[in-house]
C-alpha atoms as a PDB file:
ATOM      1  CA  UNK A   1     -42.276 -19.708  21.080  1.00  0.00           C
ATOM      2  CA  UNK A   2     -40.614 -16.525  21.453  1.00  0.00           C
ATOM      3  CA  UNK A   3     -40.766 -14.171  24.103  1.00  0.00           C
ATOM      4  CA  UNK A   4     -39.263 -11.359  22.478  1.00  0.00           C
ATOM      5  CA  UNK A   5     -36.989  -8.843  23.345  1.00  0.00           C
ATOM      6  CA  UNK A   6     -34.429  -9.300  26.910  1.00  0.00           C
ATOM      7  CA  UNK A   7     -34.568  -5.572  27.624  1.00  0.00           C
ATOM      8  CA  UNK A   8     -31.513  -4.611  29.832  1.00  0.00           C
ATOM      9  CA  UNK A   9     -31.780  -4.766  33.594  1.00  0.00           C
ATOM     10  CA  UNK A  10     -28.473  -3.492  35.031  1.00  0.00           C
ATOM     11  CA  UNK A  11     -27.492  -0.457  32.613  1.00  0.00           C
ATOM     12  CA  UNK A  12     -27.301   1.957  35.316  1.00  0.00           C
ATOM     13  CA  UNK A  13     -26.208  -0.161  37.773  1.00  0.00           C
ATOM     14  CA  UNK A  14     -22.823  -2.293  36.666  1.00  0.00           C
ATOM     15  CA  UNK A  15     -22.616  -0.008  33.541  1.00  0.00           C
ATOM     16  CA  UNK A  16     -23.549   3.398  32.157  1.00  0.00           C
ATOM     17  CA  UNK A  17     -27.294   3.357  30.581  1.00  0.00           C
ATOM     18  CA  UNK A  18     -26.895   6.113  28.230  1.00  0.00           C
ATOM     19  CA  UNK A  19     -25.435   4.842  24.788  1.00  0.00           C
ATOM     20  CA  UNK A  20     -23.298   7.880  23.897  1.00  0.00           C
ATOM     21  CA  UNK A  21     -21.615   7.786  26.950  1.00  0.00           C
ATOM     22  CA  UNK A  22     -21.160   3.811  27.372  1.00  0.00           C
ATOM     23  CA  UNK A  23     -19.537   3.957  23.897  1.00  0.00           C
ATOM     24  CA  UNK A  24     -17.070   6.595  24.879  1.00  0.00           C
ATOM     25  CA  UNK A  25     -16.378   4.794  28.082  1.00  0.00           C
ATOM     26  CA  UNK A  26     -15.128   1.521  26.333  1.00  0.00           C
ATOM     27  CA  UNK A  27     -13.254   3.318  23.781  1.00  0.00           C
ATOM     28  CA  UNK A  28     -11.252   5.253  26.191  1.00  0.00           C
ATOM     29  CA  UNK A  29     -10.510   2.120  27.787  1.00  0.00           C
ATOM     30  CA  UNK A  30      -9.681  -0.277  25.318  1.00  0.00           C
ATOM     31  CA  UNK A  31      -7.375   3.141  23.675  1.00  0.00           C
ATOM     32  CA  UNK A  32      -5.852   2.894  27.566  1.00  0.00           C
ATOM     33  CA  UNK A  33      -4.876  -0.972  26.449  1.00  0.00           C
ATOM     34  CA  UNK A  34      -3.973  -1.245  23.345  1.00  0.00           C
ATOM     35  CA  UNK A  35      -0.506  -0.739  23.690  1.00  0.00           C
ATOM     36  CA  UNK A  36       0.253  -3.287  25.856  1.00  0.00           C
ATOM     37  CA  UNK A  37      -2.109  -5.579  24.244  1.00  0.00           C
ATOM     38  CA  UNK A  38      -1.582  -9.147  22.599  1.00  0.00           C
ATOM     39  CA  UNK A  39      -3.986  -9.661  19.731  1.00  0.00           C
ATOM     40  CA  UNK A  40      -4.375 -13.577  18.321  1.00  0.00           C
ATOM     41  CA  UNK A  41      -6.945 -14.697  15.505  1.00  0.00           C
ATOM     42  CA  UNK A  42      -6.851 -18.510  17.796  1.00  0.00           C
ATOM     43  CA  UNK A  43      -8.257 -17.820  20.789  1.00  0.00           C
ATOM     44  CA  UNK A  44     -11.281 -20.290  21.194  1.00  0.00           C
ATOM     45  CA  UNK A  45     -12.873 -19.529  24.786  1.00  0.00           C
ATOM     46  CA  UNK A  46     -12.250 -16.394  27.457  1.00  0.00           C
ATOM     47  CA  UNK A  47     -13.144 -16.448  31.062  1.00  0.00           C
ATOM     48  CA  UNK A  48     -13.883 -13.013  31.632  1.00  0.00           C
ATOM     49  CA  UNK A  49     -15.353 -11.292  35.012  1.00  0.00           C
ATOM     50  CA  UNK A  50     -18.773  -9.592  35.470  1.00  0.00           C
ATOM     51  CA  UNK A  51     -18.709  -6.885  38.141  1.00  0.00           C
ATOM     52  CA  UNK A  52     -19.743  -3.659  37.689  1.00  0.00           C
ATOM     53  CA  UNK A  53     -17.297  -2.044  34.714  1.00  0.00           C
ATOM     54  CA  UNK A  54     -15.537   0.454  37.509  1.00  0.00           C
ATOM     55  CA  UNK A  55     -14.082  -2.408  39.292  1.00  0.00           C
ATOM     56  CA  UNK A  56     -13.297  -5.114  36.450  1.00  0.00           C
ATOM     57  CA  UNK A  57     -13.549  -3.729  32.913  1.00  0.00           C
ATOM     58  CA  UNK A  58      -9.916  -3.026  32.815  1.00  0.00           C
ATOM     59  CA  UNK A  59      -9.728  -7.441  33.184  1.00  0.00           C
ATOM     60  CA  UNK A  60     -12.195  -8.156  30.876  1.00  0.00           C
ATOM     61  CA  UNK A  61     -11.127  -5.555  28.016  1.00  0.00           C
ATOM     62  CA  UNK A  62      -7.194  -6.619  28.448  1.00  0.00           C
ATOM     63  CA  UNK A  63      -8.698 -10.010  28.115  1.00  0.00           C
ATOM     64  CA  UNK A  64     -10.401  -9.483  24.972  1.00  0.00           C
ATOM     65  CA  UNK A  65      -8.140  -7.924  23.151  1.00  0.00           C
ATOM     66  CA  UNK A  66      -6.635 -11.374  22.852  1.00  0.00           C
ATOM     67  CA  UNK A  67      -9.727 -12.151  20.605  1.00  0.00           C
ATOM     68  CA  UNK A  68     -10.225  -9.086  18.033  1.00  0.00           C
ATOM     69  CA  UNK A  69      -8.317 -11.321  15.022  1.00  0.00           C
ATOM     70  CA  UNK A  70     -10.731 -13.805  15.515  1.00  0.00           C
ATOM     71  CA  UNK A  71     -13.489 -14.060  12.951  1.00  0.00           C
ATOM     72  CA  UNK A  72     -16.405 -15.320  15.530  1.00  0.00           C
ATOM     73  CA  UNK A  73     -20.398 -15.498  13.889  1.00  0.00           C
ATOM     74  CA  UNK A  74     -22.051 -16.882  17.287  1.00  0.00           C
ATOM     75  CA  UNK A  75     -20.681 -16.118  20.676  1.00  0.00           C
ATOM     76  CA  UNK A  76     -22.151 -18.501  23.610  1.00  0.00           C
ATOM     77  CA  UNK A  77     -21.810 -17.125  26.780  1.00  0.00           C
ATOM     78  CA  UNK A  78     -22.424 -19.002  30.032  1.00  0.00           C
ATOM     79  CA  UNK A  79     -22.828 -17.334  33.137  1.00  0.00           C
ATOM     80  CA  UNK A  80     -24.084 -18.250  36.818  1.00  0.00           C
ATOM     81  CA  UNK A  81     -27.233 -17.638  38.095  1.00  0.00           C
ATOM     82  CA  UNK A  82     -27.450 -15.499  41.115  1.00  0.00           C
ATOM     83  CA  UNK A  83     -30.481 -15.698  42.101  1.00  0.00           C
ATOM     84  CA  UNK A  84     -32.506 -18.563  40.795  1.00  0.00           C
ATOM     85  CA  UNK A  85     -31.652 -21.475  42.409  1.00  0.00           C
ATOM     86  CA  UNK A  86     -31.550 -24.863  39.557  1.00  0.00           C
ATOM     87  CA  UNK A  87     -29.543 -27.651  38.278  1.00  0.00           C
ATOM     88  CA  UNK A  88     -27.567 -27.865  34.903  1.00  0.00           C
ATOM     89  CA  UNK A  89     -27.939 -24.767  32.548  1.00  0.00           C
ATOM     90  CA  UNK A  90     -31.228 -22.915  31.296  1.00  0.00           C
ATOM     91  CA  UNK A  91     -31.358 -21.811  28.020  1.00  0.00           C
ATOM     92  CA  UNK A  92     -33.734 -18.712  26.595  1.00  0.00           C
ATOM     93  CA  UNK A  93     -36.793 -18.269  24.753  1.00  0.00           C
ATOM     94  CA  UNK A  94     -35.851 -14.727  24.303  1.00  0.00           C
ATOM     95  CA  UNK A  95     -34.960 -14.092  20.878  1.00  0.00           C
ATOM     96  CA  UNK A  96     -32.913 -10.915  20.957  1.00  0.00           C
ATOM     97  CA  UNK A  97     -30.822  -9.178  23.807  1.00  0.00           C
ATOM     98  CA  UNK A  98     -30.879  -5.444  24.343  1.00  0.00           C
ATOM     99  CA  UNK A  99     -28.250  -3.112  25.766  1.00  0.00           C
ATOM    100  CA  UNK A 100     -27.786   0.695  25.267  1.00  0.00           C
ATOM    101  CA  UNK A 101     -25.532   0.380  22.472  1.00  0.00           C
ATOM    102  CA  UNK A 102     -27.970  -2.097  20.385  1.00  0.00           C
ATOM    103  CA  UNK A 103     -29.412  -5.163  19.853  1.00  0.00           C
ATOM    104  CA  UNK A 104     -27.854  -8.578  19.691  1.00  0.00           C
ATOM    105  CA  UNK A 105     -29.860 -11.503  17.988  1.00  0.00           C
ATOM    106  CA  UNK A 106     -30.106 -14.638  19.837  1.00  0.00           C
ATOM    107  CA  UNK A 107     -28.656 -17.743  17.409  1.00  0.00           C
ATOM    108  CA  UNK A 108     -32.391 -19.648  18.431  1.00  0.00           C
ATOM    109  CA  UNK A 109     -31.592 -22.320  15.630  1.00  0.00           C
ATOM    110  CA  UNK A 110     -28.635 -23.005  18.075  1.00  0.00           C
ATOM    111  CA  UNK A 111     -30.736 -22.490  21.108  1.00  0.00           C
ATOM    112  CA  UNK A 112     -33.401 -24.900  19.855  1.00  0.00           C
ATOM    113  CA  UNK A 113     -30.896 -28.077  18.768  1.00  0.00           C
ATOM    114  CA  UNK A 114     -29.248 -27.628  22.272  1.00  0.00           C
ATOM    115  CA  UNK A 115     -32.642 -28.012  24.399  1.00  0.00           C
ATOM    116  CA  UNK A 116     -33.653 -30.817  21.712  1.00  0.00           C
ATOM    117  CA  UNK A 117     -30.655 -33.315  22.636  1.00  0.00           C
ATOM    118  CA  UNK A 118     -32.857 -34.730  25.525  1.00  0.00           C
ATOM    119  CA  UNK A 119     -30.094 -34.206  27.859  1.00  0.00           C
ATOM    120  CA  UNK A 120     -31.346 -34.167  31.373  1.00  0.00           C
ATOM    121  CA  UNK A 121     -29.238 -30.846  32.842  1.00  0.00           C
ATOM    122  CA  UNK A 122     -30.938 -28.951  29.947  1.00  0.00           C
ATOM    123  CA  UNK A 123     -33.906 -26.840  30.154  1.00  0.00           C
ATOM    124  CA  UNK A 124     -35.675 -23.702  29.423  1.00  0.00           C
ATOM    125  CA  UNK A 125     -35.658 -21.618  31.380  1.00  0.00           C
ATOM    126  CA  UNK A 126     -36.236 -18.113  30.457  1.00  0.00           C
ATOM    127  CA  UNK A 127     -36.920 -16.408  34.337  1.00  0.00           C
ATOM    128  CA  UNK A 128     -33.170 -17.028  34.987  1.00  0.00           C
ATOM    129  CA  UNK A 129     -31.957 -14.576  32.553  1.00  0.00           C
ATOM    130  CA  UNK A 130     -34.747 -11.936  32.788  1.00  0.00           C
ATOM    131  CA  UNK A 131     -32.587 -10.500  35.821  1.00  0.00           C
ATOM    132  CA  UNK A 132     -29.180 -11.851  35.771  1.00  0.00           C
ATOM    133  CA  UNK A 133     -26.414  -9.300  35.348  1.00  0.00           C
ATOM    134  CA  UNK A 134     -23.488 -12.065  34.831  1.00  0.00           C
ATOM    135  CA  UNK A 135     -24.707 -12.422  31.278  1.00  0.00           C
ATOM    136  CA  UNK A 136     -25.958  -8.911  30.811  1.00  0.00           C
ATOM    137  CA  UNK A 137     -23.069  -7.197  32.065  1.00  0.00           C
ATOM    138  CA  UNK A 138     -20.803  -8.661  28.677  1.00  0.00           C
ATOM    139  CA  UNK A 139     -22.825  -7.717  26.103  1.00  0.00           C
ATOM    140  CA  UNK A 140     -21.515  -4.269  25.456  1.00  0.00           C
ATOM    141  CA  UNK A 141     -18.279  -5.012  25.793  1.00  0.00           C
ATOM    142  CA  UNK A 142     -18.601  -7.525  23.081  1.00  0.00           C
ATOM    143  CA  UNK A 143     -20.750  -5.346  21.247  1.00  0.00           C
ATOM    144  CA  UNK A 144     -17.743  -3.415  21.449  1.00  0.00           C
ATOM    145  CA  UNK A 145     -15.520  -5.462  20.162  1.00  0.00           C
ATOM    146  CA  UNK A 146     -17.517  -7.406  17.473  1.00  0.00           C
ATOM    147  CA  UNK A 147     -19.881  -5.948  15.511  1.00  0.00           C
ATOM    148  CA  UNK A 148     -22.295  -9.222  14.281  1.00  0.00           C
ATOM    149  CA  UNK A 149     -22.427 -12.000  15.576  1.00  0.00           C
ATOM    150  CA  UNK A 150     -25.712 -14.306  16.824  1.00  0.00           C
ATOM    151  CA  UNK A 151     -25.953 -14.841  20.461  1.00  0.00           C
ATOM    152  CA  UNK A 152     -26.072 -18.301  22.462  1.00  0.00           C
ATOM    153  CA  UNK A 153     -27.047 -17.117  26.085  1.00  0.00           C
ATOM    154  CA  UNK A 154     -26.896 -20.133  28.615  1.00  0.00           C
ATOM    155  CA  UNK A 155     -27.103 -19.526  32.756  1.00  0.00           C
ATOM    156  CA  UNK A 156     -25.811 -22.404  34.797  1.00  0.00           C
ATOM    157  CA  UNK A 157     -27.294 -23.197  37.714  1.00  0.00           C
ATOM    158  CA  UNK A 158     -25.680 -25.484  40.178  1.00  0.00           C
ATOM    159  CA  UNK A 159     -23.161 -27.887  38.411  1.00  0.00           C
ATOM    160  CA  UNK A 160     -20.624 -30.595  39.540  1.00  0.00           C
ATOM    161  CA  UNK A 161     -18.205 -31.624  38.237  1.00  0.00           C
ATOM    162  CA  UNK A 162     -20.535 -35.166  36.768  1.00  0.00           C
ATOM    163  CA  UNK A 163     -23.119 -32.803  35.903  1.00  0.00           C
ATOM    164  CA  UNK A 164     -20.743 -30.732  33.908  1.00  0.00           C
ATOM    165  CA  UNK A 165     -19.605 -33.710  32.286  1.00  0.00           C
ATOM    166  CA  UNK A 166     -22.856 -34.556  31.501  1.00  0.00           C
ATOM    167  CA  UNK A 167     -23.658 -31.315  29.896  1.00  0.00           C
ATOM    168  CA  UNK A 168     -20.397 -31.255  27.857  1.00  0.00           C
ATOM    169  CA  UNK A 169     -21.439 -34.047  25.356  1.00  0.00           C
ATOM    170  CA  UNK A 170     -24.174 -31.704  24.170  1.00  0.00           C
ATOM    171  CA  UNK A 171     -22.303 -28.405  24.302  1.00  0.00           C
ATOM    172  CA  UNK A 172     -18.813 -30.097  22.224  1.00  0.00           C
ATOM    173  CA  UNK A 173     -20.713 -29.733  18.837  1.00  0.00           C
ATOM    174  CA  UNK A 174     -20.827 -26.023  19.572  1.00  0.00           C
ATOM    175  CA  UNK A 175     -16.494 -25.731  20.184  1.00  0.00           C
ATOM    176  CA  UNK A 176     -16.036 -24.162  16.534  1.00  0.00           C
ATOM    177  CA  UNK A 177     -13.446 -21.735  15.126  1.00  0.00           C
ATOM    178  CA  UNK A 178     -16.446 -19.269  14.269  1.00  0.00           C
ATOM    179  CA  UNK A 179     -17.880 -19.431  18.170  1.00  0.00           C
ATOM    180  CA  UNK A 180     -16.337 -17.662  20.655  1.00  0.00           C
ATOM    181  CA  UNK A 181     -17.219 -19.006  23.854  1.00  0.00           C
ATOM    182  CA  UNK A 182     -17.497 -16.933  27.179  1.00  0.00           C
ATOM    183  CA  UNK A 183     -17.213 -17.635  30.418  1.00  0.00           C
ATOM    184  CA  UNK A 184     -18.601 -15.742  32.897  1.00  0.00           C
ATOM    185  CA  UNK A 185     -17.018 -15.918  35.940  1.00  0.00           C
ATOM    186  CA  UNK A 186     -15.888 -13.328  38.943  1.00  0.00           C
ATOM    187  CA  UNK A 187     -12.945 -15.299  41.265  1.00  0.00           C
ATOM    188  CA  UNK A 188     -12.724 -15.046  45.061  1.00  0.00           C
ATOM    189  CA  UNK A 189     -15.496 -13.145  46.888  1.00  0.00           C
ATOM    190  CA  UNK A 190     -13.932 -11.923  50.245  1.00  0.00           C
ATOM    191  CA  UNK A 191     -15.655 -11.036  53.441  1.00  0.00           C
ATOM    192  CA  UNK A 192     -17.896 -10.890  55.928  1.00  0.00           C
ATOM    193  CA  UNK A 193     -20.472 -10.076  53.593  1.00  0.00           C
ATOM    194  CA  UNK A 194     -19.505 -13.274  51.539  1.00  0.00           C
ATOM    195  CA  UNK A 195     -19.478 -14.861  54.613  1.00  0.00           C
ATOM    196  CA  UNK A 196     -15.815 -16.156  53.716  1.00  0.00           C
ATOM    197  CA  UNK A 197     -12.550 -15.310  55.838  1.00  0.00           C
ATOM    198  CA  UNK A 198     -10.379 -18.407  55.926  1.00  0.00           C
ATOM    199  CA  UNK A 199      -7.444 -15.920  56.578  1.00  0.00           C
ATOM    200  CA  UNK A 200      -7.159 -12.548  59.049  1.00  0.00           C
ATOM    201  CA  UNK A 201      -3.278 -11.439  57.842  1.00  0.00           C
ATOM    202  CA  UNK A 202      -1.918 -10.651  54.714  1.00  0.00           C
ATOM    203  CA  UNK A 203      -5.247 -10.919  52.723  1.00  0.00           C
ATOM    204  CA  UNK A 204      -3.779  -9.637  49.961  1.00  0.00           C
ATOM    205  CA  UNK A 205      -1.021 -11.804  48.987  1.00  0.00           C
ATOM    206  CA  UNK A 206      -3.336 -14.731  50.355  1.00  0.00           C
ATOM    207  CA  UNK A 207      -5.998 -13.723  48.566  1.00  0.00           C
ATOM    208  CA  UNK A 208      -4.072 -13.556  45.456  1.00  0.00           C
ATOM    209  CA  UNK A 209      -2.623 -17.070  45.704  1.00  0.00           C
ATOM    210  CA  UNK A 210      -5.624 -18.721  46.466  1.00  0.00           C
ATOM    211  CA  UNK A 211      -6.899 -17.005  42.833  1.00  0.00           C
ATOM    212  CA  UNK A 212      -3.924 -17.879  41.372  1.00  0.00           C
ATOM    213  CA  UNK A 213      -3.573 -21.637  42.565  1.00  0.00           C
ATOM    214  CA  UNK A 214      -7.190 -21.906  40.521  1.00  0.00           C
ATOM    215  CA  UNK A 215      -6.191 -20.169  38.148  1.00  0.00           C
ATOM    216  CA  UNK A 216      -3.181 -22.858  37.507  1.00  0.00           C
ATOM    217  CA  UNK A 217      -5.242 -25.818  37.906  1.00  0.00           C
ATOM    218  CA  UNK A 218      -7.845 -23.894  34.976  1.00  0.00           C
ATOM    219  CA  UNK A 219      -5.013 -23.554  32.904  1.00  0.00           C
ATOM    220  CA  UNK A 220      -3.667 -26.831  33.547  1.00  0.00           C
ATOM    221  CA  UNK A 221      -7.235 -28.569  32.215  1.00  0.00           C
ATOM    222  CA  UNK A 222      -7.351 -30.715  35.408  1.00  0.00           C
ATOM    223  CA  UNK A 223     -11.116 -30.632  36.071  1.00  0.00           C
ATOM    224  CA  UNK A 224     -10.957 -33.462  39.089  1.00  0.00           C
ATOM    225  CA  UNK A 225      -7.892 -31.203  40.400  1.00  0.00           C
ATOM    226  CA  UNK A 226     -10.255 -27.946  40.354  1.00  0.00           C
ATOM    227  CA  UNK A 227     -12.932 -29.628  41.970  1.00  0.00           C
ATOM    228  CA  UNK A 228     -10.928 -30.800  45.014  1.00  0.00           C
ATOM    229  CA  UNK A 229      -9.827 -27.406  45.174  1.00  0.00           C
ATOM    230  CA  UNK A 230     -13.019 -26.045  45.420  1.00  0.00           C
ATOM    231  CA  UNK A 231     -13.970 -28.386  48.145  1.00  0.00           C
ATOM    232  CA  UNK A 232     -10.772 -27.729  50.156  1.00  0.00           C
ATOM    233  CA  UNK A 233     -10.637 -24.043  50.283  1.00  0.00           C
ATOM    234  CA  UNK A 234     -14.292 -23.233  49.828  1.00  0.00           C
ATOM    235  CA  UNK A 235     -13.551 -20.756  47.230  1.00  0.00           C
ATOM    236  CA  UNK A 236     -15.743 -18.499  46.219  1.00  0.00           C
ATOM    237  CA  UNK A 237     -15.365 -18.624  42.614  1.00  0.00           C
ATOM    238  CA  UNK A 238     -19.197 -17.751  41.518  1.00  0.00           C
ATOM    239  CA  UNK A 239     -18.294 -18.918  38.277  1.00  0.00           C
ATOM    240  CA  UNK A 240     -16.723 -22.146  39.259  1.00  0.00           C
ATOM    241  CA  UNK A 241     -20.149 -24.281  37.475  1.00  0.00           C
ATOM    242  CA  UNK A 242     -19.425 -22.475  34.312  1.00  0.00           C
ATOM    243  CA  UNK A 243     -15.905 -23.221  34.312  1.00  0.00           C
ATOM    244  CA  UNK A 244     -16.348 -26.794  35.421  1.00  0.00           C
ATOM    245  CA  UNK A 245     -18.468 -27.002  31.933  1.00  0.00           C
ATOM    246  CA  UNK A 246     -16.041 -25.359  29.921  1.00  0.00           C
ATOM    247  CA  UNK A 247     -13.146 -27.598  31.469  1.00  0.00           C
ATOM    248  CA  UNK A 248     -15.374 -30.776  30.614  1.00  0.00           C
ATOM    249  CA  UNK A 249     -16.073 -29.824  27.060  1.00  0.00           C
ATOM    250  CA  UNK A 250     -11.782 -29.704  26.599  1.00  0.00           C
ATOM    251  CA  UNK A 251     -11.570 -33.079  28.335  1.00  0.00           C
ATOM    252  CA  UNK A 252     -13.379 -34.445  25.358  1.00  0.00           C
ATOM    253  CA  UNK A 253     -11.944 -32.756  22.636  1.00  0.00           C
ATOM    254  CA  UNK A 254      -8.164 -33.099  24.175  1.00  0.00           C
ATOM    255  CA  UNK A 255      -7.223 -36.041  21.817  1.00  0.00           C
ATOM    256  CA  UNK A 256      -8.358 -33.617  19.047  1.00  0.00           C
ATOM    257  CA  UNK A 257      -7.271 -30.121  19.907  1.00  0.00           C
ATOM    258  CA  UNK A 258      -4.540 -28.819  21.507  1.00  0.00           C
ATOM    259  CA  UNK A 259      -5.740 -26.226  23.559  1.00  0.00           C
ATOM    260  CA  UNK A 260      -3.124 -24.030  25.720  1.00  0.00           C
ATOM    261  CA  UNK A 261      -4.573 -21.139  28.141  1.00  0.00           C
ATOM    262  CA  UNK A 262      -3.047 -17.872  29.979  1.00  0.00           C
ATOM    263  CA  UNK A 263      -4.115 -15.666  32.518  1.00  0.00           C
ATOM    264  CA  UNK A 264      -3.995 -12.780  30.495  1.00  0.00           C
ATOM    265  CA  UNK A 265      -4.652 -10.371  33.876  1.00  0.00           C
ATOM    266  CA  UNK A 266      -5.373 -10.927  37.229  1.00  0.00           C
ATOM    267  CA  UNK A 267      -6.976  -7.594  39.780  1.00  0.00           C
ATOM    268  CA  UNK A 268      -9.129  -7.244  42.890  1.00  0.00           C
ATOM    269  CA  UNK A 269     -11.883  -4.642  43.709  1.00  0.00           C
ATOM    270  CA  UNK A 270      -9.269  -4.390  46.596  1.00  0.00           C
ATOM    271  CA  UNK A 271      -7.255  -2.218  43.952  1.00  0.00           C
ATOM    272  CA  UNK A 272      -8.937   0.351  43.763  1.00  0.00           C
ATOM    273  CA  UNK A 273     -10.635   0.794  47.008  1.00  0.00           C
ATOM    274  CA  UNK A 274      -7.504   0.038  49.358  1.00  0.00           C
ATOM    275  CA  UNK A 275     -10.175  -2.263  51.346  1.00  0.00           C
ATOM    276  CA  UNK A 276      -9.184  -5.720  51.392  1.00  0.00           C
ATOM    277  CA  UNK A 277     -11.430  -6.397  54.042  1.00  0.00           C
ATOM    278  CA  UNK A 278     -14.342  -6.684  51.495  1.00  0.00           C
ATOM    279  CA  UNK A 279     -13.084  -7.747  48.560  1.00  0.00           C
ATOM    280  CA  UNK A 280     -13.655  -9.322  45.152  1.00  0.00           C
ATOM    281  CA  UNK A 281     -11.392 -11.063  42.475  1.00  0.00           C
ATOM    282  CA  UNK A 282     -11.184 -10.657  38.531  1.00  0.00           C
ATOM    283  CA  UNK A 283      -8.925 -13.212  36.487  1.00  0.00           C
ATOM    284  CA  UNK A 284      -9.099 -12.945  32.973  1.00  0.00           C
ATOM    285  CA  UNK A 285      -8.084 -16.357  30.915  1.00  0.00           C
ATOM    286  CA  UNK A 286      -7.785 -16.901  27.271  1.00  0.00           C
ATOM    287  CA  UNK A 287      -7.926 -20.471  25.426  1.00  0.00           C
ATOM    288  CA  UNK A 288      -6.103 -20.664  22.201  1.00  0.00           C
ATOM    289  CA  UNK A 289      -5.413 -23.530  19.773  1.00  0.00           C
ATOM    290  CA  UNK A 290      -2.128 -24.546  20.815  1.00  0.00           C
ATOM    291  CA  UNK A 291      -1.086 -25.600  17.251  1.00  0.00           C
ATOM    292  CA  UNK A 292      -1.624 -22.220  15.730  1.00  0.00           C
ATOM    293  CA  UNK A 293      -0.500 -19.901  18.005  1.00  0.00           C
END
């Protein structure tokens, strides 16, 4: 069964609604990069951040500019619910995705073999991406980038690191050259308002190497490492399921690929606003087979 068209729910809101004016936003901006940009036809997987284009477009487009040799059919994007609460990842019965600048067929042959595996942390569950902007919010900048490709929309809900694991055997079959794979993912959120201040002085450079100290143990593919890490500091990584899934899928394919990562750019909301009293974090990461690059 198909429910049809995912109309956009955030255009407006974490981007501009009107098409003509969303396109010329993102060209302007990827123009702004391009110069200082490192372009690869190997990069397998980004982790790329989902707040509203003012604050972390300049991250995500500096990110994927890493990818634009690539020659990607599907992309699967996972991305954290914010709002319905579950376990393991839901997968869509929508069968295309709309934003202002088009729309973006779902790969439901894809879709259909991953919810057919019988694997218990696998469901559909189409509510959780009817209004979830971490998945809606990188659609037209891959539209942008990539003009057709299928889509393979998953939201996470609350994952582990066994529950990851668990989830990885299905999702392996889908680590091909053609699929890029997205991870959705903003980094620290903080504040009162996120109801996390483990420090008072010198929030920005501790803010920045909490990120970063994630950031290293991402890079490093040490899955147990990031856990612990989480645990520790309580970071607010919203992101941190989707990454835990992504970091379990190269645990199994380690003996077989040799994939190396970068942080390809790191920035805060804190930036721009000069407010680091409220503040949010944007790393952008690239995986790339290692033997190729």
């Amino acid at each position: 069964m198909s429910l049809g068209i995912r109309k956009p729910y955030f255009d407006g809101k974490f981007y501009n609604h009107d098409k003509d004016e969303l396109h010329t936003y993102l060209t302007t901006a990827v123009e702004k990069e391009l110069s200082t940009a490192r372009t690869s036809n190997h990069v397998r997987a980004v982790i790329l951040p989902h707040a509203g284009y003012c604050f972390s477009a300049q991250t995500a487009i500096k990110t994927l500019l890493r990818t634009v040799e690539g020659n990607y059919s599907k992309i699967l994007i996972i991305a954290p619910s914010h709002s319905v609460p579950f376990r393991g990842i839901a997968l869509s019965e929508y069968d295309t995705y709309r934003t202002p600048l088009g729309d973006i067929p779902v790969d439901m042959a894809s879709v259909a073999n991953i919810a057919g595996t019988g694997n218990d942390y696998i469901e559909y569950m189409s509510n959780a991406h009817k209004k979830e902007h971490s998945l809606e919010v990188q659609l037209p900048l891959l539209q942008h980038f990539f003009e057709d490709f299928e889509l393979i929309p998953i939201i996470n809900g609350f994952i582990d690191k066994d529950s990851a694991r668990h989830i990885a055997i299905t999702l392996k079959d889908w680590w091909r050259e053609d699929i890029l794979w997205v991870i959705s993912s903003d980094f620290t959120h903080y504040g009162r308002a996120f109801n996390y201040l483990p420090f008072h002085k010198n929030i920005k450079e501790n803010l920045r190497k909490l990120d970063l100290d994630a950031v290293q143990l991402i890079i490093d593919g040490d899955l147990n490492a990031f856990c612990k890490y989480l645990d520790k500091t309580g970071a607010t990584i919203c992101g941190c399921g989707a990454i835990q899934i992504l970091m379990a899928v190269l645990e199994l394919l380690k003996q077989d690929n040799k994939i190396g990562a970068e942080l390809v750019h790191y920035s805060t909301s804190g930036d721009l606003t000069l407010d680091y009293s409220q503040c949010v974090s944007y790393a952008g990461i690239a995986f790339f087979d290692q033997e190729k690059e």
